[in-house]
N, C-alpha and C. Protein backbone atom coordinates (compact mmCIF):
# COMPACT_ATOMS: atom_id res chain seq x y z
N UNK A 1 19.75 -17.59 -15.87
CA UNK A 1 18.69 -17.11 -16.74
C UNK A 1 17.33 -17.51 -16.17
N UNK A 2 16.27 -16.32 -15.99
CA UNK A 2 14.87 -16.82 -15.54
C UNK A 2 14.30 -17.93 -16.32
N UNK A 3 13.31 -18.80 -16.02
CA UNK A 3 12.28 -19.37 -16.76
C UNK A 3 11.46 -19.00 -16.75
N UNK A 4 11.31 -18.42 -17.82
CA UNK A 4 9.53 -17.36 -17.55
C UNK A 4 8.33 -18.26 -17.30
N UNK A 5 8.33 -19.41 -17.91
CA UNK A 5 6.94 -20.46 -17.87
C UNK A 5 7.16 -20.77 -16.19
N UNK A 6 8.06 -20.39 -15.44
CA UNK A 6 7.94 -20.55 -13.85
C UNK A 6 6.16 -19.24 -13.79
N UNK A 7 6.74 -18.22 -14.23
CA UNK A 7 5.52 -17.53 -13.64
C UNK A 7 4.11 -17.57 -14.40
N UNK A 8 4.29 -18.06 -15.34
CA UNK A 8 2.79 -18.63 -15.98
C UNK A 8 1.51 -19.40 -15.01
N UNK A 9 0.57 -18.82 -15.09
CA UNK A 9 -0.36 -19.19 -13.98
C UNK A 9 -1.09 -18.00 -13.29
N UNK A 10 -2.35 -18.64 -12.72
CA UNK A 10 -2.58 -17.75 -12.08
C UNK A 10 -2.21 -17.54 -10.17
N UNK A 11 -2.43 -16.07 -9.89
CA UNK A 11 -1.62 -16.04 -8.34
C UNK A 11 -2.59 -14.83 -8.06
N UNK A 12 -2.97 -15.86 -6.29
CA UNK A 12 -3.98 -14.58 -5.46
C UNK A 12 -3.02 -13.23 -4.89
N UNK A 13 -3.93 -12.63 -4.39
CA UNK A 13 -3.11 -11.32 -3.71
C UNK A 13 -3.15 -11.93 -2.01
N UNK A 14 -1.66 -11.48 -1.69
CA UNK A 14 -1.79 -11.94 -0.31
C UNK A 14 -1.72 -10.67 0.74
N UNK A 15 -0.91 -9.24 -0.14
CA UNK A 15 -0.52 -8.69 0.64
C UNK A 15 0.08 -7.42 -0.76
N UNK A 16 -0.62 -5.72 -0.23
CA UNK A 16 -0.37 -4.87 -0.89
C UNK A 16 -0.23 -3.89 -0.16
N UNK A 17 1.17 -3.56 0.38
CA UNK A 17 2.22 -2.17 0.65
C UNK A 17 2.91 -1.03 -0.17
N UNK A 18 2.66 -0.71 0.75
CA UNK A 18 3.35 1.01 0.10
C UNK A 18 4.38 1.33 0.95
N UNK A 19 5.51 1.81 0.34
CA UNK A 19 6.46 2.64 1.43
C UNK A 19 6.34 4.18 1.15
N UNK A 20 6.41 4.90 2.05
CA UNK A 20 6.63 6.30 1.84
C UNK A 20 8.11 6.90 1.30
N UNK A 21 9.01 7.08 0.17
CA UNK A 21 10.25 6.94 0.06
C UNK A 21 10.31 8.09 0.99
N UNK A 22 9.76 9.49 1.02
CA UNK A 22 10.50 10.55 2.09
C UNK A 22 10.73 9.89 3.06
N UNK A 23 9.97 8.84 3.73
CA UNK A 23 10.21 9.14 5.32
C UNK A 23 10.33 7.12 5.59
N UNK A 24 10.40 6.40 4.55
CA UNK A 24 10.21 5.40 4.58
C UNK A 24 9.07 4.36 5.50
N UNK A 25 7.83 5.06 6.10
CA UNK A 25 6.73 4.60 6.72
C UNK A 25 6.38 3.26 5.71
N UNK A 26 5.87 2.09 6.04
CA UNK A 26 5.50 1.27 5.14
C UNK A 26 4.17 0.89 5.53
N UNK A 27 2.82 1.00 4.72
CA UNK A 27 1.51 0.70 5.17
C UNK A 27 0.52 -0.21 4.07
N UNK A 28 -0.37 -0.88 4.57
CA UNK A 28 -1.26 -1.52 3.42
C UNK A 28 -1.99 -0.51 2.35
N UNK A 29 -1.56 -0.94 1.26
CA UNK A 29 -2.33 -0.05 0.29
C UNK A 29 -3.57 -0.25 0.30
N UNK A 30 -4.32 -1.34 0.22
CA UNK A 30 -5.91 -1.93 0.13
C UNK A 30 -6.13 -2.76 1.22
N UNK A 31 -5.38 -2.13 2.10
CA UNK A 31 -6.15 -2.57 4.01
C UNK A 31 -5.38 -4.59 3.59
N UNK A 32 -5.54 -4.77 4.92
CA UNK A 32 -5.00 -5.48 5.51
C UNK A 32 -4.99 -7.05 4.59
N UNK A 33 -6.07 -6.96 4.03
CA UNK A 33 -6.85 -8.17 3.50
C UNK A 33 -6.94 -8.16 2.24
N UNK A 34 -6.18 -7.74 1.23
CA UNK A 34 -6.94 -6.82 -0.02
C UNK A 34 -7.30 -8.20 -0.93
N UNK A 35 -8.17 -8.48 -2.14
CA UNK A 35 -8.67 -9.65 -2.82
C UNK A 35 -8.78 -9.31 -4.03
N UNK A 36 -8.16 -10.21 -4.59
CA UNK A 36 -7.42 -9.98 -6.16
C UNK A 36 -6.51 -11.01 -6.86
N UNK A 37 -6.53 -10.76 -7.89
CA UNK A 37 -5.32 -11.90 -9.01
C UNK A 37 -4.77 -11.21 -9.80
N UNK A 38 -3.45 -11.83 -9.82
CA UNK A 38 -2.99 -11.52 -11.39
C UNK A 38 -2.56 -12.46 -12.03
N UNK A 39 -2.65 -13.10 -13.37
CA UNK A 39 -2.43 -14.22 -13.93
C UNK A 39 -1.59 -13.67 -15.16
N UNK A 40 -0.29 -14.66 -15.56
CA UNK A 40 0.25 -14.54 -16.48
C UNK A 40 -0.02 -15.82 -17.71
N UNK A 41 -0.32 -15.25 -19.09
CA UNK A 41 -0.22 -16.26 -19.43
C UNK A 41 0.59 -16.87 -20.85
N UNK A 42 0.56 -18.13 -21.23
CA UNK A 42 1.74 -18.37 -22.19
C UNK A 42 1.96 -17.75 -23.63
N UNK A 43 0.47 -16.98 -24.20
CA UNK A 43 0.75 -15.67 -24.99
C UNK A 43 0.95 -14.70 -24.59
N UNK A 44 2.17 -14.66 -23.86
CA UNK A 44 3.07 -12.81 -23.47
C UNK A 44 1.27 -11.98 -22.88
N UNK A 45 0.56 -12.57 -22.45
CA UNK A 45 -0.29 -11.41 -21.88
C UNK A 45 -0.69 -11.82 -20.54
N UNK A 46 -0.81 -10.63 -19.80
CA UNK A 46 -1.49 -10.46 -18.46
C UNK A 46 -2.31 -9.83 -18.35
N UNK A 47 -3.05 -10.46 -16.67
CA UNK A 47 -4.45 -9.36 -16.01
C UNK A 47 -4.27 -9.47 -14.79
N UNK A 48 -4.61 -8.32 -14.60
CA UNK A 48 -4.32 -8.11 -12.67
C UNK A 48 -5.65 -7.56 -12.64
N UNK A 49 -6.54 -7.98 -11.05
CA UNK A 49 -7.52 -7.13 -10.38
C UNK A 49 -7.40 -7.46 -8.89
N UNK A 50 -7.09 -5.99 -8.51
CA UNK A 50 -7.24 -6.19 -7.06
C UNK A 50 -8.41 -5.02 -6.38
N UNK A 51 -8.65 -5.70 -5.13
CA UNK A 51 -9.77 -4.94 -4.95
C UNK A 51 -9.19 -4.77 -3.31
N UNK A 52 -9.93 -3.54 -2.76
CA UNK A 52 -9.70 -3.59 -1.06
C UNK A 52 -10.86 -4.26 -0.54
N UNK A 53 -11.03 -5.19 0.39
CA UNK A 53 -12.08 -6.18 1.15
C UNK A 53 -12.91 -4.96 2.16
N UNK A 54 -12.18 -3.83 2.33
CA UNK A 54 -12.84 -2.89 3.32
C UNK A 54 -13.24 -2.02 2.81
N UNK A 55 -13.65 -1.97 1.71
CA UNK A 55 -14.69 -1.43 0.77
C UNK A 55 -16.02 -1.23 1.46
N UNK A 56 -16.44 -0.54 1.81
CA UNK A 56 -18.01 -0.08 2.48
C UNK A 56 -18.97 -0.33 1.56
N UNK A 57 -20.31 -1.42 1.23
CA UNK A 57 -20.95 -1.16 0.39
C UNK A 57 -22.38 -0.19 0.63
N UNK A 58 -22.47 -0.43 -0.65
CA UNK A 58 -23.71 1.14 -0.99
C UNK A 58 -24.33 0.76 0.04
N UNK A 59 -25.16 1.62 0.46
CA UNK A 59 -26.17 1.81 1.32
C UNK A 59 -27.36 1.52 0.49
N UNK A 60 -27.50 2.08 -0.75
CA UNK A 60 -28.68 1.70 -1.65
C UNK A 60 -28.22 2.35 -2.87
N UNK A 61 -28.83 1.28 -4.07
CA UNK A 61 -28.59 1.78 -4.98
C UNK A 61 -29.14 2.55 -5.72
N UNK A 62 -28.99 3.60 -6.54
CA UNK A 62 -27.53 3.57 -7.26
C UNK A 62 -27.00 4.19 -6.47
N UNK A 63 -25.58 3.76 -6.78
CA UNK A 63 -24.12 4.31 -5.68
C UNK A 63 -24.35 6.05 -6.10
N UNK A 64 -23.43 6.70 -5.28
CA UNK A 64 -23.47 8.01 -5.06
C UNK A 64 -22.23 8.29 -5.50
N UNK A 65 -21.53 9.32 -6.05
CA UNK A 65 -20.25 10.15 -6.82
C UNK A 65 -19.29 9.88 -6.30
N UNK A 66 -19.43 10.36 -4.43
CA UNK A 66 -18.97 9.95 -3.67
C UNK A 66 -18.56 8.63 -3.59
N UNK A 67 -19.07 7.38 -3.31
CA UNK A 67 -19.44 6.23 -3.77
C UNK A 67 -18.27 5.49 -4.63
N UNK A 68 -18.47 5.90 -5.69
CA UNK A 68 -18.01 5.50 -6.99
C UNK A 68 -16.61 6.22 -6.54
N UNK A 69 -16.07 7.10 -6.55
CA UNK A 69 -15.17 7.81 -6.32
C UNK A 69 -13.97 6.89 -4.81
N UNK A 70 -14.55 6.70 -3.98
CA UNK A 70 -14.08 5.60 -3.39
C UNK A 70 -13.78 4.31 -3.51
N UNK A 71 -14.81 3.64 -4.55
CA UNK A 71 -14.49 2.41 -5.16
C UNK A 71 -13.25 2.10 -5.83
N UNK A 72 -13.39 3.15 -6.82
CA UNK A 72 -12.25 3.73 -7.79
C UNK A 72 -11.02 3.91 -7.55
N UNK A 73 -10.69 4.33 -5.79
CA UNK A 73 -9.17 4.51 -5.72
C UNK A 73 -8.92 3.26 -4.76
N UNK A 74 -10.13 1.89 -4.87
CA UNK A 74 -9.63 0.85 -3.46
C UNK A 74 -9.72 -0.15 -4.80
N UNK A 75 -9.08 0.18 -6.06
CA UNK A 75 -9.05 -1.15 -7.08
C UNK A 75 -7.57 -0.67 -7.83
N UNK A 76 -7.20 -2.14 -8.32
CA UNK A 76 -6.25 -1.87 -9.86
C UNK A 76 -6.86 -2.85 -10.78
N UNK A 77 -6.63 -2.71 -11.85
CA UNK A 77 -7.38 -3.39 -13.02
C UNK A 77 -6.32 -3.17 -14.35
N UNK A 78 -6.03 -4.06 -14.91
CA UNK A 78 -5.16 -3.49 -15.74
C UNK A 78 -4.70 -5.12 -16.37
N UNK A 79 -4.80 -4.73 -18.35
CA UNK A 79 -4.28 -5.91 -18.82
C UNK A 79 -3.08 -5.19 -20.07
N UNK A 80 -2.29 -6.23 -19.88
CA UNK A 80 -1.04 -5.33 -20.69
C UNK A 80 -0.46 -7.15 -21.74
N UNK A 81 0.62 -6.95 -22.58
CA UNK A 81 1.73 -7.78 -22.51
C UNK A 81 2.74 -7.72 -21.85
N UNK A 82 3.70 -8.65 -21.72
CA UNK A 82 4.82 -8.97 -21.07
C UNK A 82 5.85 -9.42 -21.54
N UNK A 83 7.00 -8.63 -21.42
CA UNK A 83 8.25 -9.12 -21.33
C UNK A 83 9.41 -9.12 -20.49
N UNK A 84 10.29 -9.90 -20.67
CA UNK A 84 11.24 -10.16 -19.34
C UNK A 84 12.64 -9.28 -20.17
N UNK A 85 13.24 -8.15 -19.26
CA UNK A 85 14.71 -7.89 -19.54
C UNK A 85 15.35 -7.52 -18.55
N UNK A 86 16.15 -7.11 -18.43
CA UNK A 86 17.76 -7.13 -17.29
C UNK A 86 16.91 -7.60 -16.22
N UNK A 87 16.32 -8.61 -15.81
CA UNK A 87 16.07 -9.37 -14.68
C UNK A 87 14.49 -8.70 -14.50
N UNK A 88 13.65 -7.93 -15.40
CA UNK A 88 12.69 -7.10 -14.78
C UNK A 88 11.85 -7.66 -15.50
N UNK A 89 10.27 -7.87 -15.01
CA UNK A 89 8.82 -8.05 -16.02
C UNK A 89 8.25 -6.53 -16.47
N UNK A 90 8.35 -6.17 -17.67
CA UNK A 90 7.96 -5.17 -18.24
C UNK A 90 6.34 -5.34 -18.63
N UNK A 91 5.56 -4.91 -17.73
CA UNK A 91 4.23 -4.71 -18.52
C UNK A 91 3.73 -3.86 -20.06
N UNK A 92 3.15 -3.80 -20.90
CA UNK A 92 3.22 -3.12 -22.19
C UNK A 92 1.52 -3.28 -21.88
N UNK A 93 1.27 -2.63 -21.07
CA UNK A 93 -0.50 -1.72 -21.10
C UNK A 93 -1.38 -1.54 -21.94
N UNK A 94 -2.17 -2.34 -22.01
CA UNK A 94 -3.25 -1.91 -23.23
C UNK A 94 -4.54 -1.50 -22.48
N UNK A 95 -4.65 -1.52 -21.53
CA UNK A 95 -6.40 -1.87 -20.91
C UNK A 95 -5.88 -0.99 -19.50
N UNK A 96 -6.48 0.00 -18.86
CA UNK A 96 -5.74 0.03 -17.33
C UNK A 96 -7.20 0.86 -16.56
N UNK A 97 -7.86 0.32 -15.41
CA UNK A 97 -8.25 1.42 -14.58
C UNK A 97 -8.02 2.74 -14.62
N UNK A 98 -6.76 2.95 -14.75
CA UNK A 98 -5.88 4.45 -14.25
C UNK A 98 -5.12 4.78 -15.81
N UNK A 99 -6.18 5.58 -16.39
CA UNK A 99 -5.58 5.71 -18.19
C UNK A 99 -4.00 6.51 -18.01
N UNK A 100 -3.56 7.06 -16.98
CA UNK A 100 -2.78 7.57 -17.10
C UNK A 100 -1.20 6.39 -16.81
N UNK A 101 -1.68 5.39 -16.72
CA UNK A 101 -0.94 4.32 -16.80
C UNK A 101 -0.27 4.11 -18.17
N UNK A 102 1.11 3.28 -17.76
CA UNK A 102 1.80 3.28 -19.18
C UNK A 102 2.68 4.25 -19.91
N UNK A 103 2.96 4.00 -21.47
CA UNK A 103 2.38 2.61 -22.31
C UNK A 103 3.15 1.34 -21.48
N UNK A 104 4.24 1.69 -20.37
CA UNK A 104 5.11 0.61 -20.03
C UNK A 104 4.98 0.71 -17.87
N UNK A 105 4.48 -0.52 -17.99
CA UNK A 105 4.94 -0.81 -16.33
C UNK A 105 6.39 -1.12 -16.07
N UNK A 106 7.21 -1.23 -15.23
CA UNK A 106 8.36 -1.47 -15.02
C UNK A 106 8.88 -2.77 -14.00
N UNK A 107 8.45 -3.95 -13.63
CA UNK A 107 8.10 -4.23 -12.16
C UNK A 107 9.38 -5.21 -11.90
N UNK A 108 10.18 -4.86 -10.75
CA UNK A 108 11.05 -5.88 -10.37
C UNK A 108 10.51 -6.95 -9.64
N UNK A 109 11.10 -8.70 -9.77
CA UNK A 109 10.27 -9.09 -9.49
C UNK A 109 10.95 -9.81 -8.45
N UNK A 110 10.05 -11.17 -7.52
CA UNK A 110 11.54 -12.22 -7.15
C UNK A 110 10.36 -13.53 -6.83
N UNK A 111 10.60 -14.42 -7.60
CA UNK A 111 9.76 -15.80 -6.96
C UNK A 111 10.63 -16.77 -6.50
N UNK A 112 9.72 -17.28 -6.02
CA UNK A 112 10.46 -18.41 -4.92
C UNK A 112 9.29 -19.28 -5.06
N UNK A 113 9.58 -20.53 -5.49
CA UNK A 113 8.45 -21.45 -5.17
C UNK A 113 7.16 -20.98 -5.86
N UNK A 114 5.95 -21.27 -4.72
CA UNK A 114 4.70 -20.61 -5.05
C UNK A 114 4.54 -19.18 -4.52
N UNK A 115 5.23 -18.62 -4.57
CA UNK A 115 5.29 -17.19 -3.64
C UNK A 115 6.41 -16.24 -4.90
N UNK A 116 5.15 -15.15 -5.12
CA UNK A 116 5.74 -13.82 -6.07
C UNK A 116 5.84 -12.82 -5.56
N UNK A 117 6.76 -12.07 -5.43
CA UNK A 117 6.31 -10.77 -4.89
C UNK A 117 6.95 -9.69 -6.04
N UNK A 118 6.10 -8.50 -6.16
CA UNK A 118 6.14 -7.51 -7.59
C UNK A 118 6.24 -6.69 -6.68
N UNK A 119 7.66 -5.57 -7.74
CA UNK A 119 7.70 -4.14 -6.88
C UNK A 119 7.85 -3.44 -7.50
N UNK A 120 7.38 -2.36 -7.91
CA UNK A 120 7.70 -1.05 -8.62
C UNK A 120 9.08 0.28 -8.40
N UNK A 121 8.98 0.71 -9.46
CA UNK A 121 9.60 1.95 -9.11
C UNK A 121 8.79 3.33 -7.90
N UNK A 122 9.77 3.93 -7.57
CA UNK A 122 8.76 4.56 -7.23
C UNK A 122 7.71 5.94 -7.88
N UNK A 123 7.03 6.09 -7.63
CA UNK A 123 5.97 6.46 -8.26
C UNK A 123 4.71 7.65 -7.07
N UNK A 124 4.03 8.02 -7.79
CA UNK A 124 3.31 9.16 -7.02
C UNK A 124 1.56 8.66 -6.99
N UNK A 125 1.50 8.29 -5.39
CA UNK A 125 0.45 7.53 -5.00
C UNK A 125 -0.87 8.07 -5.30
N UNK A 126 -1.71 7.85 -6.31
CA UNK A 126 -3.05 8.75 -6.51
C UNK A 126 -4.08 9.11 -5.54
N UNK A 127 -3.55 8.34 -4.40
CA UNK A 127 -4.69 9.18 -3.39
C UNK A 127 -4.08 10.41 -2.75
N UNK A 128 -2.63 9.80 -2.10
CA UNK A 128 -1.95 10.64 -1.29
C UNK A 128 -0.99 11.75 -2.11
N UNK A 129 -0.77 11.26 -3.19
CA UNK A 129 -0.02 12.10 -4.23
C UNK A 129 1.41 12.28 -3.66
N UNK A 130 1.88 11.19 -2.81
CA UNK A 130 2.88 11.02 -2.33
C UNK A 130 4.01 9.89 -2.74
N UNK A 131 5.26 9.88 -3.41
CA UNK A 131 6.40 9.23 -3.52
C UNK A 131 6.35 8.40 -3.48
N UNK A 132 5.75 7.16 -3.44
CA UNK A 132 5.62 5.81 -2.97
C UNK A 132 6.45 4.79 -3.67
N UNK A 133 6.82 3.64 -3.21
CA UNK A 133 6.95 2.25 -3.43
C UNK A 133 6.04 1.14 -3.25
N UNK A 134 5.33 0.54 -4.30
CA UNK A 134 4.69 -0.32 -3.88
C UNK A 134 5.40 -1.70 -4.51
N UNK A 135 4.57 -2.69 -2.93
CA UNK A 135 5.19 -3.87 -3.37
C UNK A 135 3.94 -5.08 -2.96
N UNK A 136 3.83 -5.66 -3.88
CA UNK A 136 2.52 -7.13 -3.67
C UNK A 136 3.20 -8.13 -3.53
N UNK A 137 2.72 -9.17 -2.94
CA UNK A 137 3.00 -10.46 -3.00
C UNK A 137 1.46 -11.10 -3.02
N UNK A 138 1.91 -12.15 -3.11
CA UNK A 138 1.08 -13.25 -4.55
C UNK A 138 1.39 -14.75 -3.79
N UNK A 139 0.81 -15.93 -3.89
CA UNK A 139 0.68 -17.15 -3.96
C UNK A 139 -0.08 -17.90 -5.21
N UNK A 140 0.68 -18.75 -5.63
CA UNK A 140 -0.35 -19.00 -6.69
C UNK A 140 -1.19 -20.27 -6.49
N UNK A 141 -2.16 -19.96 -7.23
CA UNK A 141 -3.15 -21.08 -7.08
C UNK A 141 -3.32 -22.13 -7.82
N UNK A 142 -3.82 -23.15 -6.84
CA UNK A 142 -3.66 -24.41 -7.94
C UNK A 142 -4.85 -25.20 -8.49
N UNK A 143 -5.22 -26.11 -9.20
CA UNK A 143 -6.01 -25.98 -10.35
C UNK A 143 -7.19 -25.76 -9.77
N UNK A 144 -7.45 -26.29 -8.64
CA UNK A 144 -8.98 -26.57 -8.22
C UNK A 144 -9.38 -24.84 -7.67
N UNK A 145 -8.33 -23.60 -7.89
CA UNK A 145 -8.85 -21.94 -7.54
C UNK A 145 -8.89 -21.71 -6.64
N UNK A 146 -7.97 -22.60 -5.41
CA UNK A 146 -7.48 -22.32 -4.16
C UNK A 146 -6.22 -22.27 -4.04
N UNK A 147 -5.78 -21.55 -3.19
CA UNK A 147 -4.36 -21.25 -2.66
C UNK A 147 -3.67 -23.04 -2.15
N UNK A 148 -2.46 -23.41 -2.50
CA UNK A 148 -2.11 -24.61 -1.83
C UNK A 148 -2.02 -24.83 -0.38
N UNK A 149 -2.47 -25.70 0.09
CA UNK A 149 -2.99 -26.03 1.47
C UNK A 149 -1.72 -25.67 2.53
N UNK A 150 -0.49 -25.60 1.65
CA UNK A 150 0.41 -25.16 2.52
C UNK A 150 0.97 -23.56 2.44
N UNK A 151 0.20 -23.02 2.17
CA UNK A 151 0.90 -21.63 1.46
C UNK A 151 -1.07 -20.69 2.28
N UNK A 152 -1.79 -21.69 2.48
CA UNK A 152 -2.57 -20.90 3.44
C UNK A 152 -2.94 -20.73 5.27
């Protein structure tokens, strides 16, 4: 049986892939580096934000359509509740970047130590509009809002 208070806490982003299910290609979703958290916490609720680091900024402001429109598909943002069943963390969505999210995330999970990694079903990638699998991994951080000295 899981211990859910194992994943209570907060955890950086270390690493966000996509697989292609047609053809199984596997690539960074938010480039190589992507910077973000998701924290669970001991009232059944979560928040995730991830951002891509290769984000181009404005040239001047205010940002341009264009602009904004790029920002928009190099983030996730999203706060839901949580529950644990047949081995899976079920997100329950209240808040999401992407309204077409929900009402339920699905995410298989597997921790080890300080190291999470979350994977989805697969799903249809909003840029590429292609089949995808995505999968994150996570380290979590410890009190002082750094990664543990051995896990960087």
């Amino acid at each position: 049986m899981f211990n859910a208070s194992a994943l209570l806490g907060t955890w950086r982003t270390v690493s966000w892939t996509w697989t292609v299910v047609a053809g199984g290609v596997t690539a960074d979703a938010m480039g190589p580096d992507p910077n973000g958290y998701i924290a669970y916490h001991g009232d059944g609720r979560m928040m995730a934000l991830v951002v891509g680091r290769e984000v181009r900024k404005s040239r001047s402001p205010p940002t341009t359509v264009e602009e904004n429109a790029a920002l928009f598909d190099t983030m996730l943002a999203y706060a839901a509740r949580y529950e644990f069943e047949d081995g899976k963390c079920i997100h329950h969505v209240d808040a999401a970047w992407r309204p077409e999210w929900g009402p339920h995330l699905i995410r298989a999970f597997k921790l080890e130590g300080d190291r999470l990694v979350i994977s989805g079903a697969p799903g249809k990638d909003p840029v590429s509009g292609e089949e995808v699998v995505y999968a994150m991994e996570f380290r979590r951080v410890g009190a002082t809002g750094t990664t543990a000295a051995h896990d960087v």
